[in-house]
Protein backbone atom coordinates (compact mmCIF):
# COMPACT_ATOMS: atom_id res chain seq x y z
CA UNK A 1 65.13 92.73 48.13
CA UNK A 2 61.65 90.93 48.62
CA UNK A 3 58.75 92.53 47.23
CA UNK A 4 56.54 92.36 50.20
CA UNK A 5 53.20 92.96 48.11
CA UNK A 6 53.98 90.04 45.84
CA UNK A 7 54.89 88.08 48.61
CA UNK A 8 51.53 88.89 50.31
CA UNK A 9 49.54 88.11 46.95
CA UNK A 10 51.23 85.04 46.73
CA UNK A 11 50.47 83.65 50.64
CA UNK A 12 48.04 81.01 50.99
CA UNK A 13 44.50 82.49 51.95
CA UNK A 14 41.45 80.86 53.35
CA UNK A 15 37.72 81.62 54.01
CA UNK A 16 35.67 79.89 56.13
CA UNK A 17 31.59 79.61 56.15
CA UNK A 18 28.37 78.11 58.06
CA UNK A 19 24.60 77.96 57.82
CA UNK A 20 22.22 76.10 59.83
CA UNK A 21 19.43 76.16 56.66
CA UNK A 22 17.32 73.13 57.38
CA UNK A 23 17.78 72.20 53.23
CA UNK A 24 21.21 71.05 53.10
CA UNK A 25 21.72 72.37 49.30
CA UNK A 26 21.00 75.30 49.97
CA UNK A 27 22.95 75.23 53.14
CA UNK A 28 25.84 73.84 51.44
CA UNK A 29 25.62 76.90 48.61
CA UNK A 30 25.43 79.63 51.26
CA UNK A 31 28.03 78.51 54.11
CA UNK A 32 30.32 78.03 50.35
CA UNK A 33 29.38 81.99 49.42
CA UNK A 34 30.29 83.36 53.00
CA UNK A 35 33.43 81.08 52.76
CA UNK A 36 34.49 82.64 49.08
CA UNK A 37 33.99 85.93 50.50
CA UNK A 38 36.99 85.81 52.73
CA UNK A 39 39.18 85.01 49.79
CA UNK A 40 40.98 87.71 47.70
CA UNK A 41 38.88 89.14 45.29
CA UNK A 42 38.70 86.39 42.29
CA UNK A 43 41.11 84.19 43.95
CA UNK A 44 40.15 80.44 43.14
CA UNK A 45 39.82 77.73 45.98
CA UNK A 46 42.40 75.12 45.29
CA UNK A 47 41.31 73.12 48.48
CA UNK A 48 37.34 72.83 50.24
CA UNK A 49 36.86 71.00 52.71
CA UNK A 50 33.26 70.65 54.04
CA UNK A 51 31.75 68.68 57.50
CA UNK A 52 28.11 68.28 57.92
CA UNK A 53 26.05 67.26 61.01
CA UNK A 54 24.50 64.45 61.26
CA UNK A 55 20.89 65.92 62.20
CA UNK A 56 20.88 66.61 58.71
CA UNK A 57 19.90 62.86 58.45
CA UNK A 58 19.12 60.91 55.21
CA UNK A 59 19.76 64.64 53.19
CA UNK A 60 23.56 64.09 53.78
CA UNK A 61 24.93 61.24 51.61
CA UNK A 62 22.67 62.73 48.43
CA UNK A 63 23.84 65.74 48.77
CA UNK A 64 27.50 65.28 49.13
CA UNK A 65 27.46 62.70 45.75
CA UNK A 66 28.98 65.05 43.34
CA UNK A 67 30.39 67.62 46.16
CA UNK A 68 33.44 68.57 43.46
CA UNK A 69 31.05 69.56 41.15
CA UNK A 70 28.75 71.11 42.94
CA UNK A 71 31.30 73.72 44.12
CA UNK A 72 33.26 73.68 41.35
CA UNK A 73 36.67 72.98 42.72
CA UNK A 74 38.45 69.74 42.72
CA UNK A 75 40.34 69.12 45.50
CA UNK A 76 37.85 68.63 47.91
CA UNK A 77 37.42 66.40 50.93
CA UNK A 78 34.14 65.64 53.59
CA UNK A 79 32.51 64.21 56.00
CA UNK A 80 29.44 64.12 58.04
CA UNK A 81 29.92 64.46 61.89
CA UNK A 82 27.84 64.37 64.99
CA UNK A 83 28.24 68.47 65.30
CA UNK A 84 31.08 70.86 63.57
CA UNK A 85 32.27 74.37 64.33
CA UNK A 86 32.83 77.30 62.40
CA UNK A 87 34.11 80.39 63.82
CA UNK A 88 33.68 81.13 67.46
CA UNK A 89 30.68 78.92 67.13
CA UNK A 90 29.94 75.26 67.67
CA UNK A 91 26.93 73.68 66.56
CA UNK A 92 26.32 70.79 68.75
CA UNK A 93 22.76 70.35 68.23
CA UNK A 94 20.72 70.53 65.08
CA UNK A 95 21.37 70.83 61.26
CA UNK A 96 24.41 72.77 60.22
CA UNK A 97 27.23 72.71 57.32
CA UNK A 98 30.17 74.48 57.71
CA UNK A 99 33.12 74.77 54.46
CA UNK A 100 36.48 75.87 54.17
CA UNK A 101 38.39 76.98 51.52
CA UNK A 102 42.15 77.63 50.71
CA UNK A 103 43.70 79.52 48.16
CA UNK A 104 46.81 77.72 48.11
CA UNK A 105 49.15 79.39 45.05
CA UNK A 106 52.32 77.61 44.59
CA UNK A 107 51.61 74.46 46.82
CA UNK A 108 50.96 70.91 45.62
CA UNK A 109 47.49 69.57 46.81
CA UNK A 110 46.58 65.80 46.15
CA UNK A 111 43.80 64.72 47.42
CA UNK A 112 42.34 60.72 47.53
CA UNK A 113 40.46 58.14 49.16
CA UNK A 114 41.67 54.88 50.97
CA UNK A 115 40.73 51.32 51.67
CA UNK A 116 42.23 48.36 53.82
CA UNK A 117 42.96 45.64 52.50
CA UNK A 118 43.69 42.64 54.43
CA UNK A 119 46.92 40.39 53.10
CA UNK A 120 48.72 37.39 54.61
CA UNK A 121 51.50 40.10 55.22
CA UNK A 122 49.35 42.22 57.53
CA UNK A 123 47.30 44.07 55.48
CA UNK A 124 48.00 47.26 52.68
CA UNK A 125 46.40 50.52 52.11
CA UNK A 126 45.19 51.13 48.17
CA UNK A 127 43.97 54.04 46.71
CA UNK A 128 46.84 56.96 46.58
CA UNK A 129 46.48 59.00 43.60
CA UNK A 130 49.12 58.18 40.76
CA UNK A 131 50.62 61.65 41.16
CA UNK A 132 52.16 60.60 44.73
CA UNK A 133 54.02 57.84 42.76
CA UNK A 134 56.78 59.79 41.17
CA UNK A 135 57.58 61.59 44.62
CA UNK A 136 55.92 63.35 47.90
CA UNK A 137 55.88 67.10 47.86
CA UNK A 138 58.14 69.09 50.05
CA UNK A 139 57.14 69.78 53.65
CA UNK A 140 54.49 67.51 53.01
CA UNK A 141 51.76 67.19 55.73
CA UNK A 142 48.26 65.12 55.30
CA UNK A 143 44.86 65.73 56.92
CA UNK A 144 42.83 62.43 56.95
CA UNK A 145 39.46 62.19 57.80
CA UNK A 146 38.60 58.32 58.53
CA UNK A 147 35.99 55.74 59.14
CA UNK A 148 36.36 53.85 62.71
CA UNK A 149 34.44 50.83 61.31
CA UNK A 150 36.30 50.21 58.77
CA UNK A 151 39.81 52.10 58.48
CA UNK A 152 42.46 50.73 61.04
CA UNK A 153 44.26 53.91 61.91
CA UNK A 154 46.73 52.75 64.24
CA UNK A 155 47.56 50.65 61.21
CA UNK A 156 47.79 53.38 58.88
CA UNK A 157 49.97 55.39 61.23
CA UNK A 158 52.69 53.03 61.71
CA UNK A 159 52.52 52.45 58.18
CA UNK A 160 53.39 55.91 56.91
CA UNK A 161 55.74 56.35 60.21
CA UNK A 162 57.78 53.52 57.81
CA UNK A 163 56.97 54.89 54.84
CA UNK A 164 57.13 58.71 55.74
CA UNK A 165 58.81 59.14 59.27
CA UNK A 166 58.03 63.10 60.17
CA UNK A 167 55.31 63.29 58.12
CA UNK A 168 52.37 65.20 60.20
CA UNK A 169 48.82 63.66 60.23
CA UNK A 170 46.21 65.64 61.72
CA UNK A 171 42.57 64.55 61.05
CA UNK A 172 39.99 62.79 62.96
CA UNK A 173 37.53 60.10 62.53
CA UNK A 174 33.72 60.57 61.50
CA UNK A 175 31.38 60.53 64.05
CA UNK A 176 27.63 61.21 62.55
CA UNK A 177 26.44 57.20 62.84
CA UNK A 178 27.62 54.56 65.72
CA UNK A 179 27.43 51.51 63.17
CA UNK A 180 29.04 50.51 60.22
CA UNK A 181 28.05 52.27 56.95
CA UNK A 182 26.77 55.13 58.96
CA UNK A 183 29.01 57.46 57.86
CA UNK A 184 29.68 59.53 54.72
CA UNK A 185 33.33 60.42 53.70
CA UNK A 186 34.21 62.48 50.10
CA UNK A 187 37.25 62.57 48.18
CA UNK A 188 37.17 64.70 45.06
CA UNK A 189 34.37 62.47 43.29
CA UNK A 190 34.70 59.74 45.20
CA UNK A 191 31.55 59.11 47.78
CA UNK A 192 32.00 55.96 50.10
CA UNK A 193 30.61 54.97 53.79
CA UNK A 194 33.96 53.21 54.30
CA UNK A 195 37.98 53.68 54.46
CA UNK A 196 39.34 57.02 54.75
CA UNK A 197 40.17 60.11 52.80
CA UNK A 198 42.34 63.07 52.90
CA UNK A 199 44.78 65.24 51.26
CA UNK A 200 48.64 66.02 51.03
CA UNK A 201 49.70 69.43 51.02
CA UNK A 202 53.51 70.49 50.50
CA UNK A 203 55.81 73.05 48.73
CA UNK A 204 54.79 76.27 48.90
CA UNK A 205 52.29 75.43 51.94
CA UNK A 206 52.68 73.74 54.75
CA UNK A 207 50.48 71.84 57.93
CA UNK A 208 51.84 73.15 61.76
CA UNK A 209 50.16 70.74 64.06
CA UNK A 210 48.44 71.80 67.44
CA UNK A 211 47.80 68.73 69.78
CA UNK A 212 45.91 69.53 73.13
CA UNK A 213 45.25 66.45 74.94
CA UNK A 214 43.75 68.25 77.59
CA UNK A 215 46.12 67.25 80.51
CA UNK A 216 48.37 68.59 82.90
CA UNK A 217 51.22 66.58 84.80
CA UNK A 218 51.46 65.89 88.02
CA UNK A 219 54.18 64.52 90.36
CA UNK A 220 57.94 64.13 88.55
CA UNK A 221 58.70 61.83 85.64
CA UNK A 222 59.98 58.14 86.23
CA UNK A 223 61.39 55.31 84.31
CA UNK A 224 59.48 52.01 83.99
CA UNK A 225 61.83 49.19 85.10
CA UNK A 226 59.52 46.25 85.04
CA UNK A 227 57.01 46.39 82.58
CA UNK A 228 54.17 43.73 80.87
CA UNK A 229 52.62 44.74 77.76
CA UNK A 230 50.15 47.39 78.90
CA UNK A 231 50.62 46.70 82.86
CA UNK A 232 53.66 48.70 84.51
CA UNK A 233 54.94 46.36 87.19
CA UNK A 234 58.01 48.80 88.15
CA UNK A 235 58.71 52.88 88.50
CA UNK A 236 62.40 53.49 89.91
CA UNK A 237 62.84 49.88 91.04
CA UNK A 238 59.59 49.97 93.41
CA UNK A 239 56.18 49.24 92.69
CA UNK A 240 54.11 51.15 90.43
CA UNK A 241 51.29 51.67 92.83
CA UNK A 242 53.31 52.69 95.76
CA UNK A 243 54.98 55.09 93.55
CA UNK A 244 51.81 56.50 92.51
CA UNK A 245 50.90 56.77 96.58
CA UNK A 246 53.94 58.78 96.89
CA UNK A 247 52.71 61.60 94.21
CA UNK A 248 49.24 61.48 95.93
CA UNK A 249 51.02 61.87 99.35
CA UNK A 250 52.76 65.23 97.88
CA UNK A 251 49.81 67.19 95.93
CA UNK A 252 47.03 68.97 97.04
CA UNK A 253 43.07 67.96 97.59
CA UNK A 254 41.98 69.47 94.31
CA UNK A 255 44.53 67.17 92.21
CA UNK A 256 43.75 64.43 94.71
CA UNK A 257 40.09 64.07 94.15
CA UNK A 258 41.20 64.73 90.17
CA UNK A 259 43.28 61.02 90.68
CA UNK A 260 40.44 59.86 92.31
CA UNK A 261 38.06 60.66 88.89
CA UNK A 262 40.15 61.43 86.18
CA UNK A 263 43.73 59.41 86.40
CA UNK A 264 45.86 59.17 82.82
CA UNK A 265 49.78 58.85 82.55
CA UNK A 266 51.91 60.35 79.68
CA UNK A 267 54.77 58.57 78.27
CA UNK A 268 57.40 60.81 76.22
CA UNK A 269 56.99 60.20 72.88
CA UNK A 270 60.87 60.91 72.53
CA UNK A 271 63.34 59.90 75.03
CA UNK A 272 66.36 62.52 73.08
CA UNK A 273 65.50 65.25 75.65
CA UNK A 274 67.21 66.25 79.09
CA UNK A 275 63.78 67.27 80.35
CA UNK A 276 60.35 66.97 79.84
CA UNK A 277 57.28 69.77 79.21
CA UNK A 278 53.49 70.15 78.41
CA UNK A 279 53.43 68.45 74.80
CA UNK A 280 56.64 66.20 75.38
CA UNK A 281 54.05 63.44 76.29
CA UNK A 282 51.31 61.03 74.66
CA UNK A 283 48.67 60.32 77.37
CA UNK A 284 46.92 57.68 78.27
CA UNK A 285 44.00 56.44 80.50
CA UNK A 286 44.97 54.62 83.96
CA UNK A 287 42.59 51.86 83.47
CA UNK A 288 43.08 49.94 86.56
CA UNK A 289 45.42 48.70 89.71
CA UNK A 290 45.90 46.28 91.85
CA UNK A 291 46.55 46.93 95.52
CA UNK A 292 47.88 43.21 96.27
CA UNK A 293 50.84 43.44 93.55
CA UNK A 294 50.92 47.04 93.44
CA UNK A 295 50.94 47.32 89.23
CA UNK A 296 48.73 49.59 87.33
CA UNK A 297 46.82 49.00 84.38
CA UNK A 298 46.95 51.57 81.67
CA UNK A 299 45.42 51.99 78.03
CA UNK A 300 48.64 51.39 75.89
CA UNK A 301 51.02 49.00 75.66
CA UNK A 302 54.34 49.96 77.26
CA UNK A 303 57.71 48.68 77.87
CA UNK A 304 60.84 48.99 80.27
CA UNK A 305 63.29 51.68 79.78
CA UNK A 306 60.20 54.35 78.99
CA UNK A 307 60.14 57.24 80.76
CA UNK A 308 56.01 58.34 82.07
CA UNK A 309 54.40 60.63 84.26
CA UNK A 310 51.19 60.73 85.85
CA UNK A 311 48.56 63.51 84.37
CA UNK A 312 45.22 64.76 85.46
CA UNK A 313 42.41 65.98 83.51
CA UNK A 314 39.27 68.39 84.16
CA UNK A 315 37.39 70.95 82.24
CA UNK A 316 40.28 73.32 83.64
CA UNK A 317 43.08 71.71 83.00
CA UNK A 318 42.02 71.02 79.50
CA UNK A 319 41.47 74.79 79.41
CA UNK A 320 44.60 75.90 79.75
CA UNK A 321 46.14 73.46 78.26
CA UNK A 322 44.78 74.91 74.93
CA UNK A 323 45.14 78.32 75.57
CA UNK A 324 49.27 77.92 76.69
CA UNK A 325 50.00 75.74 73.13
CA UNK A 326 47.81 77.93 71.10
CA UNK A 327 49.58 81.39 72.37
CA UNK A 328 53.00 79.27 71.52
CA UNK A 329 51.70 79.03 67.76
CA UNK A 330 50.29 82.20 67.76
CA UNK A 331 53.62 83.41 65.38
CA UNK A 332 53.89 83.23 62.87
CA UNK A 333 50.13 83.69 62.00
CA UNK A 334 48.48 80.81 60.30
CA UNK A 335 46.08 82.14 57.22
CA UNK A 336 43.30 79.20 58.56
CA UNK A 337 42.91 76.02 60.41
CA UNK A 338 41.25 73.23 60.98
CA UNK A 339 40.00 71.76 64.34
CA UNK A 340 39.38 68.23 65.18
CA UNK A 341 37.70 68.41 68.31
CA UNK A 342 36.66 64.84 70.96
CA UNK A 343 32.80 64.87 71.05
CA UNK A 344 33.46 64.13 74.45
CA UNK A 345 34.63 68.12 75.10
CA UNK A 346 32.00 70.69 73.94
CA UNK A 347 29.46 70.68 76.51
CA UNK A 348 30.35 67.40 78.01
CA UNK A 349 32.85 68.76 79.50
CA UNK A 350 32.89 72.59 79.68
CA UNK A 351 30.66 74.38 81.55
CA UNK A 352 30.09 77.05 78.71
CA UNK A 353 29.50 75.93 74.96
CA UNK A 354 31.87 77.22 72.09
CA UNK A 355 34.98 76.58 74.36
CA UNK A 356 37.60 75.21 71.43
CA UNK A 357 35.71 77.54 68.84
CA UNK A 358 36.22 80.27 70.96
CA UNK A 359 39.90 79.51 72.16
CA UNK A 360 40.80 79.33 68.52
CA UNK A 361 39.74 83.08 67.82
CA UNK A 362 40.99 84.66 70.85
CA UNK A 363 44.38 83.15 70.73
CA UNK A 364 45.17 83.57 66.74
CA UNK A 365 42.90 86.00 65.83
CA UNK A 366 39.45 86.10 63.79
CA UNK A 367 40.84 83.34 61.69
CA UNK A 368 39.16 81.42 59.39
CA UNK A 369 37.91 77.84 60.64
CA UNK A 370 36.07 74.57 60.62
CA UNK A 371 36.11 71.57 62.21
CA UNK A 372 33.92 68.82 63.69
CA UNK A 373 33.30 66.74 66.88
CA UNK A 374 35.07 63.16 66.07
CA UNK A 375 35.25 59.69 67.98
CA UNK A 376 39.12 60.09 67.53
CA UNK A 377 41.68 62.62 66.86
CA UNK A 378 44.89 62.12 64.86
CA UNK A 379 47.65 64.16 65.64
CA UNK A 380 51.27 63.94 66.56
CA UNK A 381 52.83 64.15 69.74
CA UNK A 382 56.63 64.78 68.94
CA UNK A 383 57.31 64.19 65.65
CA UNK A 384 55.49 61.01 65.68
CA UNK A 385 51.36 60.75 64.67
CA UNK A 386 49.05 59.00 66.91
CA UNK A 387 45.09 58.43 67.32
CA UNK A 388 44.14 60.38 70.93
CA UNK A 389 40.71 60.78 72.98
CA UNK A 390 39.61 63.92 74.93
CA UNK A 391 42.01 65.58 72.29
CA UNK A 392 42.00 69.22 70.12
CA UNK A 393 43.63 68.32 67.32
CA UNK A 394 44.48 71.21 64.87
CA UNK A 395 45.91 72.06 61.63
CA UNK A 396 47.10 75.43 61.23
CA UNK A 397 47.90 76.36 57.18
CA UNK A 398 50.61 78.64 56.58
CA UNK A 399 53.04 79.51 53.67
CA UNK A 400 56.34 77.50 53.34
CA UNK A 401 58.79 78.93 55.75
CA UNK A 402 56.76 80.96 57.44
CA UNK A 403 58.01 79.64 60.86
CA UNK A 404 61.58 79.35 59.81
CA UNK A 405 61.08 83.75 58.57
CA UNK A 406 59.63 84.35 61.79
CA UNK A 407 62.73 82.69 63.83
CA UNK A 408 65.27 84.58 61.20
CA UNK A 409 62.94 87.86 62.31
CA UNK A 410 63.64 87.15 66.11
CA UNK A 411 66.87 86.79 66.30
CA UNK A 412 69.02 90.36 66.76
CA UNK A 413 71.14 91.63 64.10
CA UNK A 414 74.75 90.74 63.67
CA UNK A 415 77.20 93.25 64.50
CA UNK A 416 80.04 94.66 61.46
């Protein structure tokens, strides 16, 4: 029989903090304290992981130079951002720190700090800590926090999709500075303005992605029969633009004027499936399309044989886009996350400010959360990892087998 008490003393925790105090030390010690306090009494933070806005301005690489020690815990992992979230609450504007801690018993937590290297071959990644050598955890899942200047994350994806195939990757890339070197990014007590860093968790914890690219579909889903390298010559034998004509000819004038503005198409990211749903598909801008050949133009290279379907975006789509996958991972009930939001949603593109902060909290609770505004999200789509715009990306933390319990809960007792 399982002791349920042990079993709850032994479930991951987390605790999640903010403060907007102008001095960033002291804003750093007191968003730490109010995350602490939503640990267990006396539990110890295996994991922090802190993001801090850019309008704190020249305070911010100082300050996060000896980040381990100044909260005392070793596993930890930053980096500055245009604006972060904690909460219900997004701070888009002004100085604010927000940190997150887990209490992770049981799990395996390896944090480190990467750099490209270019090589005749292509290129390699250096930096993994010497304990991911003799093996990968189980369940293992990563969140990476990267540089776009300098880190080639389309690079690194298809690399671990070799190395690691299933491995989920949810991070996002730093935002606070628009040139290279502008950026601050912490591993444990490593400080750079370059590469990436992040951390593996596995065994007795796992990552459950959330990917909201903010899209709905329209029209029905068709195979690309003629196809060069990010141009789609061919849907269903005819041309690509007259197919898209016929799906414009069939909806109504609220998704028509959204084609007019706001035009992406989805490909599946796995063809194994006898239909396709919200989530099935990794979206991409329509770029462009030529009336005289009838081919469309599209942000992504894509081939013949895939199967796509045009999608439409608007602050209301993207809406409930996020509310229908979060209620889907509302159960089991993660003990934190972390949210990797586009700096092009927020305010650019809600009408109301707080709107992923506040989706997070009314769909899973008053749970304890960070995140920050990136240039990129990374998250997969499938079972396969990919770097998305316009995206919520989120990592939900919950005990090993947690979702595989709350299936084994659902299902109704045999009979005898």
């Amino acid at each position: 029989m399982v002791d349920s008490a042990a079993a709850f003393r032994e479930a991951p925790r987390c605790g999640a903090g903010a403060s907007v105090e102008p001095d960033l030390g002291r804003a750093l010690a007191e968003a730490a304290e109010r995350a602490r306090a939503g640990l267990p009494g006396g539990a110890a933070p295996d994991l922090a992981v802190v993001f801090v806005s850019a309008a704190h301005g020249a305070e911010v690489r100082p300050a996060l130079d000896g980040l381990a020690d100044t909260l005392g815990i070793r596993a930890v992992i930053a980096t500055s951002a245009e604006a972060v979230l904690a909460g219900a609450t997004e701070y888009e504007s002004g100085p604010a720190v927000t940190v997150w801690l887990a209490h992770l018993p049981g799990a395996v937590v390896e944090t480190f700090a990467l750099e490209y290297s270019p090589t005749p071959d292509g290129g390699t990644f250096v930096g993994w800590p010497k304990a991911l050598e003799h093996g990968w955890p189980e369940g293992a899942g990563m969140l990476l926090l990267a540089d776009p200047f300098s880190f080639p994350v389309d690079s690194f994806i298809a690399r671990m999709e070799r190395d690691r195939p299933g491995l989920p990757i949810v991070g996002g890339m730093a935002s606070a500075g628009w040139t290279p070197g502008s950026n601050t990014l912490v591993a444990g007590g490593h400080l750079s303005d370059c590469g990436a860093v992040g951390v593996v968790i596995g065994g007795a914890a796992r990552i459950r992605p959330v990917v909201s690219q903010g899209c709905r579909p329209i029209g029905r889903p068709m195979v690309i029969t003629r196809a060069e390298e990010n141009v789609i010559v061919e849907l269903g034998g005819r041309p690509a633009l007259e197919r898209l004509r016929e799906v414009y000819a069939e909806i109504d004038e609220v998704d028509r004027q959204l084609v007019r503005s706001s035009l992406h198409i989805g490909r599946v990211a796995s063809e194994y499936q006898e239909r396709f749903k919200r989530g099935d598909f990794l979206v991409r801008n329509v770029v462009g399309a030529d009336p005289d050949t009838g081919v469309i133009a599209v942000g992504d290279l894509v081939r013949t044989g895939q199967t796509v379907q045009f999608h439409v975006r608007d602050a209301g789509t993207a809406h409930e886009d996020l509310l229908h996958l979060l209620a889907a991972a509302a159960s089991p009930a993660p003990a934190g996350a972390l949210a990797f939001t586009c700096n092009g949603r927020g305010t650019r593109l809600f009408p109301e400010p707080h709107h992923d902060a506040r989706a997070i909290q009314d769909c899973l609770g008053a749970l304890p959360v960070t995140g920050f505004f990136a240039q990129g999200e990374i998250g997969p789509i499938g079972k396969r990892n990919f770097l998305h715009g316009f995206t919520a990306s989120i990592a939900l933390l919950e005990a090993a087998g947690a979702g595989e319990a709350a299936a084994e809960g659902a299902r109704p007792p045999r009979a005898g």
